[in-house]
C-alpha atoms as a PDB file:
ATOM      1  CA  UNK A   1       0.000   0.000   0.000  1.00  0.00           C
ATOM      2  CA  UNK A   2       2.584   2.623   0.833  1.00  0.00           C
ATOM      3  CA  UNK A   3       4.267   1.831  -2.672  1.00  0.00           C
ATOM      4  CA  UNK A   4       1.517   2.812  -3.977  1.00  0.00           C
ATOM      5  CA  UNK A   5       0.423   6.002  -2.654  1.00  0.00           C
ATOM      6  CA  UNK A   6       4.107   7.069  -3.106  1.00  0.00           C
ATOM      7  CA  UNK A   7       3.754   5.712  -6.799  1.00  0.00           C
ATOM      8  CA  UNK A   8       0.637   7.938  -6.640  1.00  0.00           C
ATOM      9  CA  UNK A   9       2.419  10.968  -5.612  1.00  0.00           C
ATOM     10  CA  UNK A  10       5.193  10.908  -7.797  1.00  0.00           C
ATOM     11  CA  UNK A  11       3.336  10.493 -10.606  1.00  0.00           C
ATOM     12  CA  UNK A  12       1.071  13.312  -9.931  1.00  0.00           C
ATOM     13  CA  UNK A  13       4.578  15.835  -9.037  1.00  0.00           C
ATOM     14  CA  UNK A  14       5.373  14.475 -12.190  1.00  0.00           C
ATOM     15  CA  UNK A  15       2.838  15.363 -14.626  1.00  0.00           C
ATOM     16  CA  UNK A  16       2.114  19.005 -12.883  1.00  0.00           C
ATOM     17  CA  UNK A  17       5.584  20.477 -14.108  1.00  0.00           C
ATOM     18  CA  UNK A  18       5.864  22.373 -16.928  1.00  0.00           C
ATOM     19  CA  UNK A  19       8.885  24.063 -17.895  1.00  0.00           C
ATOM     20  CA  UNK A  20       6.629  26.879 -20.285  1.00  0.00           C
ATOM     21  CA  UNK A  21       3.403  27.960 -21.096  1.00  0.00           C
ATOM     22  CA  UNK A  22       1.229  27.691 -24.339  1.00  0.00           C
ATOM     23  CA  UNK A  23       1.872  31.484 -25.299  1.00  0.00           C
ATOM     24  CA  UNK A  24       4.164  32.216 -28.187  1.00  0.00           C
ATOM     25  CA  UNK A  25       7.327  34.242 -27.115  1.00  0.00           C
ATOM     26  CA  UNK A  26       7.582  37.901 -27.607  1.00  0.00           C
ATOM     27  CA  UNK A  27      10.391  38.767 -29.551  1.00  0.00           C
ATOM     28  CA  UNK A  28      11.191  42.256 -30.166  1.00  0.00           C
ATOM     29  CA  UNK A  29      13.398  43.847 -32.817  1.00  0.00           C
ATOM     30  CA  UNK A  30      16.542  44.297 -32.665  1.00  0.00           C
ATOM     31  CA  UNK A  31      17.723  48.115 -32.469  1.00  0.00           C
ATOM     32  CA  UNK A  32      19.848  49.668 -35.519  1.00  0.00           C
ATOM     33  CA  UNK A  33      22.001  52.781 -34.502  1.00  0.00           C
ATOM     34  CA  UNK A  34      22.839  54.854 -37.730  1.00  0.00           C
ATOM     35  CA  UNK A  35      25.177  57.463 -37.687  1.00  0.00           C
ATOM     36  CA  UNK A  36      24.142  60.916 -38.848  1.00  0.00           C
ATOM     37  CA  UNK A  37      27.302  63.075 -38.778  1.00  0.00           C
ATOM     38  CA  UNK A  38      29.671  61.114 -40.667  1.00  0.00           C
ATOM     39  CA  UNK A  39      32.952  61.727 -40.292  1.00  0.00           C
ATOM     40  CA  UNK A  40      33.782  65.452 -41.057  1.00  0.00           C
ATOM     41  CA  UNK A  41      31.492  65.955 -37.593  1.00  0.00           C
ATOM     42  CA  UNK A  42      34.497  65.371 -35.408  1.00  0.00           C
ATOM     43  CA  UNK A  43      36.334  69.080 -36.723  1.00  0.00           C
ATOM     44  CA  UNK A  44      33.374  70.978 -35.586  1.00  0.00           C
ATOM     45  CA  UNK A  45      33.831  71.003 -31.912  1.00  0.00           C
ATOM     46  CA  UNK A  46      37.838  71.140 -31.611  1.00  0.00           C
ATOM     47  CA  UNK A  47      36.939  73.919 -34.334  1.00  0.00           C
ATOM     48  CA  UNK A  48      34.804  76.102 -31.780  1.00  0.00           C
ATOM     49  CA  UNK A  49      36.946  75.728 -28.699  1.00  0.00           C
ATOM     50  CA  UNK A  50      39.845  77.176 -31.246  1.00  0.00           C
ATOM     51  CA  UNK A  51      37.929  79.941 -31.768  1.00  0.00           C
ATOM     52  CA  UNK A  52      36.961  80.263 -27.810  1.00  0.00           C
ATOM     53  CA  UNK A  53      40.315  79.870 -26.731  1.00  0.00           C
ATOM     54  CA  UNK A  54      41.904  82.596 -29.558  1.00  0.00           C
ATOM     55  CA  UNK A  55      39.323  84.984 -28.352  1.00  0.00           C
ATOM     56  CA  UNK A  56      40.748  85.004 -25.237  1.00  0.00           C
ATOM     57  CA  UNK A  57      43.900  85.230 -26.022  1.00  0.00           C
ATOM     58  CA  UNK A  58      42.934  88.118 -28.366  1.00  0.00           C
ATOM     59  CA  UNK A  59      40.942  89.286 -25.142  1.00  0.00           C
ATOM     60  CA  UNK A  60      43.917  89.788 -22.999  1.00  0.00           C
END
C-alpha cells in the first residue's frame, strides 16, 4: 500500500511540471544605430573651442 500512494504521488509531481506555457514568445526587434554626422562631424567642436580659446587670447 505505501508503494503505492508514493507511486501515486510521484506520478502526480510528475505530470504538474511544466517548464513553459502555451503562449508564443515575444520577440522584439533588434535596435539599428545609424550614424548621422559622418565623419567630417568630429572638426566641428575642436573647431569652436579654437575659436573660444583665440578669443581670449585676443581678449587679454
Amino acid at each position: 500500500m505505501k508503494k503505492l500512494v508514493l507511486a501515486a504521488a510521484l506520478a502526480g509531481a510528475a505530470s504538474t511540471a511544466s517548464a513553459g506555457n502555451l503562449a508564443e514568445p515575444v520577440v522584439e526587434p533588434p535596435v539599428i544605430i545609424e550614424e548621422t554626422g559622418g565623419s567630417s562631424s568630429g572638426w566641428v567642436l575642436p573647431l569652436i573651442l579654437l575659436v573660444l580659446v583665440g578669443a581670449a587670447v585676443a581678449s587679454n
